[in-house]
Protein backbone atom coordinates (compact mmCIF):
# COMPACT_ATOMS: atom_id res chain seq x y z
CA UNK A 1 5.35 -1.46 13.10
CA UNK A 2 7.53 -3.56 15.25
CA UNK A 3 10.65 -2.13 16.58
CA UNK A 4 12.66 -5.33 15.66
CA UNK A 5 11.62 -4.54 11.99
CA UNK A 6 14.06 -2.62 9.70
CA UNK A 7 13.64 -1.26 6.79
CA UNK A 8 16.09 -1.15 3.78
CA UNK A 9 14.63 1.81 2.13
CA UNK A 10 13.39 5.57 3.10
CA UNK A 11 9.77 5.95 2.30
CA UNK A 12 8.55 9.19 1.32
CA UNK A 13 5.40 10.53 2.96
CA UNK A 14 2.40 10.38 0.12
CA UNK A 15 -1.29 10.57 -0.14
CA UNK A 16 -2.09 8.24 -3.13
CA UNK A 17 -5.61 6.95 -4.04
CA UNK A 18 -5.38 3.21 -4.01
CA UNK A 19 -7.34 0.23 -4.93
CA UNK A 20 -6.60 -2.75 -2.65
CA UNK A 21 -8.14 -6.16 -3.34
CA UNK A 22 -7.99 -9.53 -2.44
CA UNK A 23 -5.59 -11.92 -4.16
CA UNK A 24 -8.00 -15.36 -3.68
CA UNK A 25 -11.33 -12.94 -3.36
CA UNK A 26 -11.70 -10.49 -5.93
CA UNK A 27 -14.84 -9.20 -4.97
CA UNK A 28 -13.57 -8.02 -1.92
CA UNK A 29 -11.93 -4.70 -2.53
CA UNK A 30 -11.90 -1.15 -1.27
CA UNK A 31 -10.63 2.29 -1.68
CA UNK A 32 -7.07 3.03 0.75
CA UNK A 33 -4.93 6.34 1.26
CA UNK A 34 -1.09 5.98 1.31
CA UNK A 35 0.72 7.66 4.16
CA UNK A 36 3.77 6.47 3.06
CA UNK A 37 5.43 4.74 -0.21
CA UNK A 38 8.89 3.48 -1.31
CA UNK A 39 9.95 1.27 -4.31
CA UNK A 40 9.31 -1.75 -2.34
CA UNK A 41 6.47 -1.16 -0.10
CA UNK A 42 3.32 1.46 1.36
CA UNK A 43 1.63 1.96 4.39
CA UNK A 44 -1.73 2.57 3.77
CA UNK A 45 -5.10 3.39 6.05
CA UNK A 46 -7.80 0.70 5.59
CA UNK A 47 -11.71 0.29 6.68
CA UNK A 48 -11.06 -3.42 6.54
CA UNK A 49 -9.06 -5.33 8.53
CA UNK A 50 -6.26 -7.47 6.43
CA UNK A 51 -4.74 -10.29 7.48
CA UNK A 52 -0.72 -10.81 7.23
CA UNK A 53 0.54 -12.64 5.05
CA UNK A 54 -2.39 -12.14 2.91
CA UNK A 55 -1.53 -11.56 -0.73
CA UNK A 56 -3.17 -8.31 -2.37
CA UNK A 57 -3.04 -6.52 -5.66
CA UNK A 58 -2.94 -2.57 -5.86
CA UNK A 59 -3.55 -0.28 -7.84
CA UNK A 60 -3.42 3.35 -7.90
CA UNK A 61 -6.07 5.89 -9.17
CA UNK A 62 -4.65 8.62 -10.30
CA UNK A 63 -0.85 7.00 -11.19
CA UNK A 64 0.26 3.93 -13.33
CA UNK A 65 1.14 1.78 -10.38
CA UNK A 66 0.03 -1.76 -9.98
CA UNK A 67 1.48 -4.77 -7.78
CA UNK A 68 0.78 -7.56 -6.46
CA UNK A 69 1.61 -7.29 -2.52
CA UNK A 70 1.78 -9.21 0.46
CA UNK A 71 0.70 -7.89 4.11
CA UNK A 72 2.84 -7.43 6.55
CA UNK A 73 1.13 -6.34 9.67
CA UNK A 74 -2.46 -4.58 10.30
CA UNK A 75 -3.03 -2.18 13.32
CA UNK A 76 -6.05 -1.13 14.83
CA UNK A 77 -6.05 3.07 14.48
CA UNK A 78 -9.71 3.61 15.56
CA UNK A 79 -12.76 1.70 15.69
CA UNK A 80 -12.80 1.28 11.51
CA UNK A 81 -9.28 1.84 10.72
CA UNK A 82 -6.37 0.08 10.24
CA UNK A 83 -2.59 0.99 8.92
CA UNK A 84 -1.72 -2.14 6.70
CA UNK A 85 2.34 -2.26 5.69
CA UNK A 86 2.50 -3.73 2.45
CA UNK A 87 5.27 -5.76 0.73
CA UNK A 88 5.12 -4.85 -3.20
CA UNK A 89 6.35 -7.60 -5.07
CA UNK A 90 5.82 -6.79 -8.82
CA UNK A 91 5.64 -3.24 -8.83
CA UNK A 92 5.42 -1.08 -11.70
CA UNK A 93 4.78 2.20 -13.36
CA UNK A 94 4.62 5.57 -11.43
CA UNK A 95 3.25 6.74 -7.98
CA UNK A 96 1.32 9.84 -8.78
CA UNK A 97 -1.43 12.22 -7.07
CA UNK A 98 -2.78 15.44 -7.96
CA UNK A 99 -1.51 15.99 -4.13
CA UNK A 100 1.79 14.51 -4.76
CA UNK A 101 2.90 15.64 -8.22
CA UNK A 102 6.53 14.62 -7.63
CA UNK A 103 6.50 11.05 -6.04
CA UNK A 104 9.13 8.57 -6.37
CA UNK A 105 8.93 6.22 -9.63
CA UNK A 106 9.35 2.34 -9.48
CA UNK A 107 10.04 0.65 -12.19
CA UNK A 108 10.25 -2.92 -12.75
C-alpha cells in the first residue's frame, strides 16, 4: 500500500472465503482469501491480476456479505499472486468464517 495512503478505519486480520468478479465481465470470477477486513474495505490475495479502479462485486462463502467494490491498488506477491485493496461501497450482511467465528459485522 502506499505510504501516502491513510486509512480511516482499523482492519481486523481475517481469513474469509470470497468470491470476486468482474463488474462489466461476469464470467470472469475467482475464488480470493481475506487477510484483512474492515466495514469499508479488504485486502485480499488474488491469482489474477486486477486493475485499479476496476469495479468488482464480492461475495463471501461462508458469511452474508456482498458489495459491490472498487480496486484500489494490485501488487505483485509472487509469480501468480497479487494483494488487491478493495474499496466496499454497498456492503452488507456479516463477515463470517468457520476460521473467524467472531469477525466484525457491517451493516448497511
Amino acid at each position: 500500500m502506499p505510504t501516502d495512503c491513510k486509512r480511516i478505519q482499523k482492519r481486523t486480520p481475517a481469513t474469509v472465503a470470497l468470491q470476486v468478479t468482474s463488474a462489466k465481465q461476469p464470467f470472469i470470477a475467482e475464488l480470493a482469501f481475506t487477510e484483512n477486513v474492515s466495514l469499508h474495505g479488504v485486502r485480499v490475495v488474488t491469482e489474477r491480476a486486477w486493475k485499479p479502479g476496476e469495479r468488482v462485486i464480492v461475495k463471501s462463502y461462508h458469511g452474508s456479505i456482498q458489495s459491490v467494490a472498487k480496486v484500489v491498488y494490485c501488487y505483485r506477491l509472487a509469480e501468480t499472486r497479487y494483494a488487491v485493496g478493495l474499496e466496499l461501497r454497498s456492503a452488507v450482511g456479516t463477515w463470517a468464517d468457520v476460521l473467524q467465528p467472531q469477525s466484525p459485522r457491517v451493516e448497511a
